[in-house]
PDB file of N, CA and C in Angstrom:
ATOM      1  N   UNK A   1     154.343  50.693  95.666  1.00  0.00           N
ATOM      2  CA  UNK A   1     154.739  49.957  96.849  1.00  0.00           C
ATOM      3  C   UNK A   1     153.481  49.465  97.562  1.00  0.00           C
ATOM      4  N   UNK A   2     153.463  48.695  98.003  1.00  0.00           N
ATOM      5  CA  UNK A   2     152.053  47.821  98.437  1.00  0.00           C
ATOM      6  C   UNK A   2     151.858  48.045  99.935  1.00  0.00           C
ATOM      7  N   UNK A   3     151.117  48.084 100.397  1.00  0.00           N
ATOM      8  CA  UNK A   3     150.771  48.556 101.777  1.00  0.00           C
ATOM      9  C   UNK A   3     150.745  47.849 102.510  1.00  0.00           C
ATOM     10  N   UNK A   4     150.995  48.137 103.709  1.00  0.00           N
ATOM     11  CA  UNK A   4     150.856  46.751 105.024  1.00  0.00           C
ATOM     12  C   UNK A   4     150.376  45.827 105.214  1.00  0.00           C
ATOM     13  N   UNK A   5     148.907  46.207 104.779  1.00  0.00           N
ATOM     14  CA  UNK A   5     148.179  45.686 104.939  1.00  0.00           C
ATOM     15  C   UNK A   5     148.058  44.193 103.582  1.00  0.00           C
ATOM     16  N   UNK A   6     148.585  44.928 102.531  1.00  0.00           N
ATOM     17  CA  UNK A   6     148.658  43.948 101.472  1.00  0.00           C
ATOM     18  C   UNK A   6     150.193  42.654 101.415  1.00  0.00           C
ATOM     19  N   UNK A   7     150.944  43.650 102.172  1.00  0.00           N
ATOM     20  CA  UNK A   7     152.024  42.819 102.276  1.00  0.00           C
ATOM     21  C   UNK A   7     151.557  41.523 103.503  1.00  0.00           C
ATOM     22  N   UNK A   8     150.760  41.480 104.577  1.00  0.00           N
ATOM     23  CA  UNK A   8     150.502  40.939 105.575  1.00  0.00           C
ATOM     24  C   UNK A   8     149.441  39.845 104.765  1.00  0.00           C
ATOM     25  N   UNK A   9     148.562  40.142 103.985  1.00  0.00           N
ATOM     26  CA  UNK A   9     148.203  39.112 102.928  1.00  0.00           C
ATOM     27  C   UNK A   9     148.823  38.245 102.570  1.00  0.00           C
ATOM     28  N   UNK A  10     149.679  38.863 101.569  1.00  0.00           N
ATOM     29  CA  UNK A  10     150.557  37.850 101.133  1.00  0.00           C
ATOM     30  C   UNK A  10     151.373  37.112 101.465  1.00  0.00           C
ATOM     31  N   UNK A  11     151.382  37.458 102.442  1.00  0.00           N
ATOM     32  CA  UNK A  11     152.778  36.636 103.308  1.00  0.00           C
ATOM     33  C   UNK A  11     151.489  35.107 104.034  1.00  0.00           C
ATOM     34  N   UNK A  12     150.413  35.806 104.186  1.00  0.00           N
ATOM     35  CA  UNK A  12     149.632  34.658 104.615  1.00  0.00           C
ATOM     36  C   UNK A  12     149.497  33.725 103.787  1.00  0.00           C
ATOM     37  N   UNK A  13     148.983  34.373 102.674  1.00  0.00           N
ATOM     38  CA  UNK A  13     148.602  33.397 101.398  1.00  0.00           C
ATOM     39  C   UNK A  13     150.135  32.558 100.836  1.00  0.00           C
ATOM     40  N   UNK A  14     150.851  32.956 100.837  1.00  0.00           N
ATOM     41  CA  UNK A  14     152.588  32.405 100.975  1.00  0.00           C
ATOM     42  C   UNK A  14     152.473  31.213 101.592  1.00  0.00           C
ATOM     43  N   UNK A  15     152.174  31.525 102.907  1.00  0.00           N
ATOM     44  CA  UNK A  15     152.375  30.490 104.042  1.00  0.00           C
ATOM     45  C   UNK A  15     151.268  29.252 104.154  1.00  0.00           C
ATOM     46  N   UNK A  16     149.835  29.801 103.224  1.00  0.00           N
ATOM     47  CA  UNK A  16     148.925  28.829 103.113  1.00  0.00           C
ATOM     48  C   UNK A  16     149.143  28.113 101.938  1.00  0.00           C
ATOM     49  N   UNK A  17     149.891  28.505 101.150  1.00  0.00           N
ATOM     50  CA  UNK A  17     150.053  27.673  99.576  1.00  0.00           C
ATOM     51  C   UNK A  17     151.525  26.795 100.134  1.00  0.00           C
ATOM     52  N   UNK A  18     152.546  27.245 100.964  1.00  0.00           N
ATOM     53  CA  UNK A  18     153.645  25.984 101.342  1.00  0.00           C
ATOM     54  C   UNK A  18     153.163  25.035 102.225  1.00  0.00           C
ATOM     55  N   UNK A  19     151.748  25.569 103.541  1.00  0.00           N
ATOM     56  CA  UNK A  19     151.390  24.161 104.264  1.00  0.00           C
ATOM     57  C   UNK A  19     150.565  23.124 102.755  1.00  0.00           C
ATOM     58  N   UNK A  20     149.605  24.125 101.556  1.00  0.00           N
ATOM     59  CA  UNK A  20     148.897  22.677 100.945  1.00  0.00           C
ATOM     60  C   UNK A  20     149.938  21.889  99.970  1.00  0.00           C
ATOM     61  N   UNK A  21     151.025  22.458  99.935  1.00  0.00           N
ATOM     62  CA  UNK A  21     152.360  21.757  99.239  1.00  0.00           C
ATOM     63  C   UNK A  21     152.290  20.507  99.612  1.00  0.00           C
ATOM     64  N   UNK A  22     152.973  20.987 100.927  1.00  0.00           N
ATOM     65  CA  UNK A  22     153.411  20.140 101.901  1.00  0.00           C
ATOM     66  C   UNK A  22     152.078  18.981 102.186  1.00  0.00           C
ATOM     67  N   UNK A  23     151.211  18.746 102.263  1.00  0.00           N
ATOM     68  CA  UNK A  23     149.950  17.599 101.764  1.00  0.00           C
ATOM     69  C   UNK A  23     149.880  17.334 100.505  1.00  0.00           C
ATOM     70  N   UNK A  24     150.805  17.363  99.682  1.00  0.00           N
ATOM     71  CA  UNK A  24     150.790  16.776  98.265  1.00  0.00           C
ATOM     72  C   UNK A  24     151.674  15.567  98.651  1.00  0.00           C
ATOM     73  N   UNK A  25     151.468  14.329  97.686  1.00  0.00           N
ATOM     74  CA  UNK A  25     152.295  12.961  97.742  1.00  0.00           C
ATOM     75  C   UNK A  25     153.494  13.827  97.022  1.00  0.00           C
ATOM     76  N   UNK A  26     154.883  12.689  97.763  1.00  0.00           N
ATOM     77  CA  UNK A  26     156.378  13.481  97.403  1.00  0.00           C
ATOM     78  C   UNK A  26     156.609  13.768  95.837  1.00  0.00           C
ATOM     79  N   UNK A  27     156.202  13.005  94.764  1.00  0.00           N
ATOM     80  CA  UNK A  27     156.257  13.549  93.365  1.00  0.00           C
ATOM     81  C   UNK A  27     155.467  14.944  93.047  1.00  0.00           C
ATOM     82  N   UNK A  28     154.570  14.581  93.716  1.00  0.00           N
ATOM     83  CA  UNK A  28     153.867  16.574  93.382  1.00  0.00           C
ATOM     84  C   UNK A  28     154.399  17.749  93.702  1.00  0.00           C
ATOM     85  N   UNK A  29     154.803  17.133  95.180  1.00  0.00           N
ATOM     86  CA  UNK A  29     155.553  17.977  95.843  1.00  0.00           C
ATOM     87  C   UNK A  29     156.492  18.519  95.127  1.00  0.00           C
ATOM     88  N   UNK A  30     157.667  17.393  94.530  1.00  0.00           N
ATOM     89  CA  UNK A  30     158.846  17.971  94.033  1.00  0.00           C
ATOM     90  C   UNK A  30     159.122  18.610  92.559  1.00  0.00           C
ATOM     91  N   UNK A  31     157.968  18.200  92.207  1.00  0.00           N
ATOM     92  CA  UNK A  31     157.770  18.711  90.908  1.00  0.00           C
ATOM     93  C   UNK A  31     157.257  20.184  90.823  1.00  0.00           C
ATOM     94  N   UNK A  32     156.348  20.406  91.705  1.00  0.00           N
ATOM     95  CA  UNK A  32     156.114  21.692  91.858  1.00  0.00           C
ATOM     96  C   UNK A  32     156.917  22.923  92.445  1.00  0.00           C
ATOM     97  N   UNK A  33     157.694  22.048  93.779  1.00  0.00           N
ATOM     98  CA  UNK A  33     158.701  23.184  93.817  1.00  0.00           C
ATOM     99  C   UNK A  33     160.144  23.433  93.058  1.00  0.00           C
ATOM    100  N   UNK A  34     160.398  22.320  92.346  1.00  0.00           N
ATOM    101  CA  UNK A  34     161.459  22.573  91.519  1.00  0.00           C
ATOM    102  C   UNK A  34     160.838  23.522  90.241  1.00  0.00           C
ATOM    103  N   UNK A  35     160.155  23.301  89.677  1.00  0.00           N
ATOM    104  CA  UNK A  35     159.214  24.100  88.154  1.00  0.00           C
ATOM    105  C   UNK A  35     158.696  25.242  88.423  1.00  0.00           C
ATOM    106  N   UNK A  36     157.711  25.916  90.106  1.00  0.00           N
ATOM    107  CA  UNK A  36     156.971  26.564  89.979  1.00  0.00           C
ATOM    108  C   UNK A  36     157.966  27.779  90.880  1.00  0.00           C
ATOM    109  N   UNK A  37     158.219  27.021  92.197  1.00  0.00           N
ATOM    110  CA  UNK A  37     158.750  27.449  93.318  1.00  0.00           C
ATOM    111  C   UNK A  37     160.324  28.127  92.801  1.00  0.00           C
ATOM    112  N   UNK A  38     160.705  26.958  93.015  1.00  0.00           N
ATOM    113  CA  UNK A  38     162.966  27.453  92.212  1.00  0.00           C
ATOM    114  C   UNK A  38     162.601  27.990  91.030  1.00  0.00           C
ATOM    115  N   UNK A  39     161.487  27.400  89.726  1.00  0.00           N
ATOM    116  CA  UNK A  39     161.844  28.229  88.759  1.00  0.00           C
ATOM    117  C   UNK A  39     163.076  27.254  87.904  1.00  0.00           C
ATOM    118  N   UNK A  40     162.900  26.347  87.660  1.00  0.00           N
ATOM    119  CA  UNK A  40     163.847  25.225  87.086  1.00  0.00           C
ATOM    120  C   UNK A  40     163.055  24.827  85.815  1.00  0.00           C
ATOM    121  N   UNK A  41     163.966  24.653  84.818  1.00  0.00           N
ATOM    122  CA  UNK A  41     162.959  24.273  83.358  1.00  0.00           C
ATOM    123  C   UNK A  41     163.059  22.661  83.201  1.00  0.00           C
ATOM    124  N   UNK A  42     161.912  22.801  82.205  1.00  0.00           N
ATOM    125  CA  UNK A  42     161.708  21.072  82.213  1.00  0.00           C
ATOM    126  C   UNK A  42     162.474  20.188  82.411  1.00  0.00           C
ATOM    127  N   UNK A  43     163.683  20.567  81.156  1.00  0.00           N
ATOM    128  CA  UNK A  43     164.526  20.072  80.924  1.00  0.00           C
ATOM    129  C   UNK A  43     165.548  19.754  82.826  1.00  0.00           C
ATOM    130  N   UNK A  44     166.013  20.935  83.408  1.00  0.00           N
ATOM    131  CA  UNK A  44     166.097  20.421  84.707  1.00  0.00           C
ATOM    132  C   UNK A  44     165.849  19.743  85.405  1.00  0.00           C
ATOM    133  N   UNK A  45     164.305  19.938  85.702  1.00  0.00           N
ATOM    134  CA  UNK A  45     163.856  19.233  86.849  1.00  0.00           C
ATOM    135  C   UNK A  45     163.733  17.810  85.982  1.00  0.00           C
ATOM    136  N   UNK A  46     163.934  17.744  84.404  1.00  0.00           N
ATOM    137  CA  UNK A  46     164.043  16.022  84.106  1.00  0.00           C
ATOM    138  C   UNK A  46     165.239  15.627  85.132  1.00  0.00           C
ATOM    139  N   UNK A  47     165.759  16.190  84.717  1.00  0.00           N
ATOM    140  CA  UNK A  47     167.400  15.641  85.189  1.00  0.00           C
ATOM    141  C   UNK A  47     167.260  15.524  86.519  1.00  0.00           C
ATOM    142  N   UNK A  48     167.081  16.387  87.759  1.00  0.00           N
ATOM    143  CA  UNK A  48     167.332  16.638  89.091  1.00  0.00           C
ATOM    144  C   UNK A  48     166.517  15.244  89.156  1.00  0.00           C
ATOM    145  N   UNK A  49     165.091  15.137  88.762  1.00  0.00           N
ATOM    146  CA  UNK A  49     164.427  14.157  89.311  1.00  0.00           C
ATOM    147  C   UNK A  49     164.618  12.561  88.190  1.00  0.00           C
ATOM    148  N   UNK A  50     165.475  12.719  87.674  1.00  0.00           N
ATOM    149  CA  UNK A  50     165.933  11.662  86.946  1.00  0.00           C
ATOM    150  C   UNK A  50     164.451  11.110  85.875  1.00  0.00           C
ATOM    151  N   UNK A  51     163.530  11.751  85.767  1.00  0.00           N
ATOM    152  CA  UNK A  51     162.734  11.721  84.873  1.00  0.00           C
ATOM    153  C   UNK A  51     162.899  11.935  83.428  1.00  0.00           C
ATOM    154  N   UNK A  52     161.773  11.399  82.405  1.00  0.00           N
ATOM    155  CA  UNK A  52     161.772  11.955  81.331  1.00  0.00           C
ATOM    156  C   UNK A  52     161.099  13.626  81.313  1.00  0.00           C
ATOM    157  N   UNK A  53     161.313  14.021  80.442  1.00  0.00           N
ATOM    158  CA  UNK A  53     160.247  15.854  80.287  1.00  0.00           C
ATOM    159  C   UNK A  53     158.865  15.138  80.363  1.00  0.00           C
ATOM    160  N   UNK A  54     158.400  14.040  79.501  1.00  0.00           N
ATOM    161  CA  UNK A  54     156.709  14.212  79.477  1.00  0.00           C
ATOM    162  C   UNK A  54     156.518  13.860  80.689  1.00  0.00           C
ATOM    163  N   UNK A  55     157.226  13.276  81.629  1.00  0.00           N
ATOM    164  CA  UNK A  55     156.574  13.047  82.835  1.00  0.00           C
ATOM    165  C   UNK A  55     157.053  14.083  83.922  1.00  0.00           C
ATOM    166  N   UNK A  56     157.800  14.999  83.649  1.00  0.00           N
ATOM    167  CA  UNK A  56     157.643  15.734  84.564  1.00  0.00           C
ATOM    168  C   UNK A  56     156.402  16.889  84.201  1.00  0.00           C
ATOM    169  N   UNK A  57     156.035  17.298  82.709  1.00  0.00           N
ATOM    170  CA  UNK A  57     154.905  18.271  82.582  1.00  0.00           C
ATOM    171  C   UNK A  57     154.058  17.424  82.278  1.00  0.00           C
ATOM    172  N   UNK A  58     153.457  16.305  82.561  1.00  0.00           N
ATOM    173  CA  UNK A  58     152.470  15.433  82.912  1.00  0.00           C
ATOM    174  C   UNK A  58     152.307  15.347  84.550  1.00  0.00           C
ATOM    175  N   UNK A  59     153.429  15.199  85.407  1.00  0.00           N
ATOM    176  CA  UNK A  59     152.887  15.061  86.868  1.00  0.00           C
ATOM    177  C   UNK A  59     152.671  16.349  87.325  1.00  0.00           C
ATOM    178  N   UNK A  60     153.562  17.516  86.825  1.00  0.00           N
ATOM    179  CA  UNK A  60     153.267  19.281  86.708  1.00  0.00           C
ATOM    180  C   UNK A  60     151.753  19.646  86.525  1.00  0.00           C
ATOM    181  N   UNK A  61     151.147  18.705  85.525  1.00  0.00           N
ATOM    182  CA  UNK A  61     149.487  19.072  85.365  1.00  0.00           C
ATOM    183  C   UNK A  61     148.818  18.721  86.188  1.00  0.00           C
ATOM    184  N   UNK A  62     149.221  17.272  86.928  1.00  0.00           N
ATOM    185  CA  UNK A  62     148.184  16.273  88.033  1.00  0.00           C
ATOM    186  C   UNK A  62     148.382  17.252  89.183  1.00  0.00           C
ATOM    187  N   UNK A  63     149.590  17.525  89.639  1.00  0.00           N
ATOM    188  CA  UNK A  63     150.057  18.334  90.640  1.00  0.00           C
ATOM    189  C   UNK A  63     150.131  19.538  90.756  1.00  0.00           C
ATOM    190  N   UNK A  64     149.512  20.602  90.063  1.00  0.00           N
ATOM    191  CA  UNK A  64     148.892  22.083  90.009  1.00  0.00           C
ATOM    192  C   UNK A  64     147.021  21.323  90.129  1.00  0.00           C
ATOM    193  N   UNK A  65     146.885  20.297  89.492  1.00  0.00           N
ATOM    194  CA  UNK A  65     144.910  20.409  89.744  1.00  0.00           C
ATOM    195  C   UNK A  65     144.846  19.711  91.328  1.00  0.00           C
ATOM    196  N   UNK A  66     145.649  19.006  91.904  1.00  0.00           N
ATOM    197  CA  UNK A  66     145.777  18.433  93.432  1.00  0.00           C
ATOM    198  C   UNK A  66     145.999  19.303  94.300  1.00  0.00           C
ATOM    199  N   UNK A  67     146.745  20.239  93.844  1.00  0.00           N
ATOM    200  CA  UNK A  67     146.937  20.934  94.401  1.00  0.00           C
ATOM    201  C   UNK A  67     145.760  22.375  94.840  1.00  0.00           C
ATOM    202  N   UNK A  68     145.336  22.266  93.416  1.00  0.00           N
ATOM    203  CA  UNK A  68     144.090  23.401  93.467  1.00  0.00           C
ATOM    204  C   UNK A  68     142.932  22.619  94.380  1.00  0.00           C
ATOM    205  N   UNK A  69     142.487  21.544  94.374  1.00  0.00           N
ATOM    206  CA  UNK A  69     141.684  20.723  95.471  1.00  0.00           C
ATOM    207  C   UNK A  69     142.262  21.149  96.556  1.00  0.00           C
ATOM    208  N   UNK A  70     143.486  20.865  97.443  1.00  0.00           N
ATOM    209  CA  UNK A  70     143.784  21.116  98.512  1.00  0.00           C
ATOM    210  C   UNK A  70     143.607  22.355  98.951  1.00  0.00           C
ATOM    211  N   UNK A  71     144.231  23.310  97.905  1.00  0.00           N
ATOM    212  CA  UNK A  71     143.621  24.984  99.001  1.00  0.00           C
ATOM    213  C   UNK A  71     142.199  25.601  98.478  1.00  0.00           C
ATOM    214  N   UNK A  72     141.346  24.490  97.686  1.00  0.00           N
ATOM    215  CA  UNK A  72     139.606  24.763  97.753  1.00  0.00           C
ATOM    216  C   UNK A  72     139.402  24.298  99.077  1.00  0.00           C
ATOM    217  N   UNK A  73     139.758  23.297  99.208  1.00  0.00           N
ATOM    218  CA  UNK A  73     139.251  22.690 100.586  1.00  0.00           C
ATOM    219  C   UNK A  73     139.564  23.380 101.835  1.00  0.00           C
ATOM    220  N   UNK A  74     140.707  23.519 101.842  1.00  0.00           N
ATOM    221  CA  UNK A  74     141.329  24.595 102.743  1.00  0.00           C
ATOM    222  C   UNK A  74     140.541  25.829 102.816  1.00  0.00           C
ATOM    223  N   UNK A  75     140.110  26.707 102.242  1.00  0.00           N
ATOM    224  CA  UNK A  75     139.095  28.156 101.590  1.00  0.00           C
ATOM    225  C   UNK A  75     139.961  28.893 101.409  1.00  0.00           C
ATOM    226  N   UNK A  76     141.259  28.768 100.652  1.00  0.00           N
ATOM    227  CA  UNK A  76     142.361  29.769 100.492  1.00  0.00           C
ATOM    228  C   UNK A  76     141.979  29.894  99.409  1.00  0.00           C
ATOM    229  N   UNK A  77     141.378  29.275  98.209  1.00  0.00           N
ATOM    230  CA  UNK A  77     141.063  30.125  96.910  1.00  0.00           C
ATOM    231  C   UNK A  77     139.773  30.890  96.803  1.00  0.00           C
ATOM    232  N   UNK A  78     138.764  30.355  97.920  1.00  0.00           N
ATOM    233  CA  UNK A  78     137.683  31.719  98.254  1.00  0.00           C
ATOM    234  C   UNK A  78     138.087  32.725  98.571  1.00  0.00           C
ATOM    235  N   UNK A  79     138.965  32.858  99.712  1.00  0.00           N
ATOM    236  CA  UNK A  79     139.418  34.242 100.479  1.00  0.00           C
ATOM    237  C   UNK A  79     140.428  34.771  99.335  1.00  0.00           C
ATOM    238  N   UNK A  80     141.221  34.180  98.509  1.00  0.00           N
ATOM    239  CA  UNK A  80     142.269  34.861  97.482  1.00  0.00           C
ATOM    240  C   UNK A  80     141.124  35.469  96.776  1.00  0.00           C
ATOM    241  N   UNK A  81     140.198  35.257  95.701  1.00  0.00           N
ATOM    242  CA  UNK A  81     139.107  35.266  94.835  1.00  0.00           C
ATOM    243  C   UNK A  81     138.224  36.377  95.521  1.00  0.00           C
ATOM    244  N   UNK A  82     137.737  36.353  97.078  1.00  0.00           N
ATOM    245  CA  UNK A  82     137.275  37.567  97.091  1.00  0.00           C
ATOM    246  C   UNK A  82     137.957  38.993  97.827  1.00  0.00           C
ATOM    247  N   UNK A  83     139.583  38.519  97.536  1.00  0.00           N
ATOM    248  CA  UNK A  83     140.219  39.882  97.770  1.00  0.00           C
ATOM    249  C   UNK A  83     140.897  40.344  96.050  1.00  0.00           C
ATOM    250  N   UNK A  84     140.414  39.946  95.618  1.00  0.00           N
ATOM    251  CA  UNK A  84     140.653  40.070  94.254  1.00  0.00           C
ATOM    252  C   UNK A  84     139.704  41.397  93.475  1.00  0.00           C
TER     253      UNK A  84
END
């Protein structure tokens, strides 16, 4: 069971990975929370977002590395990295 102190982490780091979402353009956005967030397979989120599959795990790749820019910039992957 994880301690207070670790649960109070995570709930931060939670809350800092949905604000750099939320600064992604709306295709990153939705691609990421349908695939990463809900947990929806390719094949789904083709459909939900009326896409083909290669373009949804093609904008899935642009939109996990945009995303990794936004919380470098932010310093949420320093502070994750040195509680690691």
């Amino acid at each position: 069971m994880p301690l207070p102190e670790q649960i109070v982490e995570m709930n931060e780091e939670s809350e800092e990975l949905y604000k750099a979402i939320q600064q992604l353009k709306p295709t990153y956005k939705h691609v990421i929370i349908l695939r990463k967030l809900k947990e929806f397979s390719t094949t789904e989120t083709a459909h939900v977002l009326n896409w083909s599959e290669s373009k949804v795990k093609m904008t899935l790749r642009r939109a996990l590395v945009e995303l990794e820019k936004v919380l470098t910039r932010g310093g949420v992957i320093n502070e994750i990295n040195r509680s690691i």
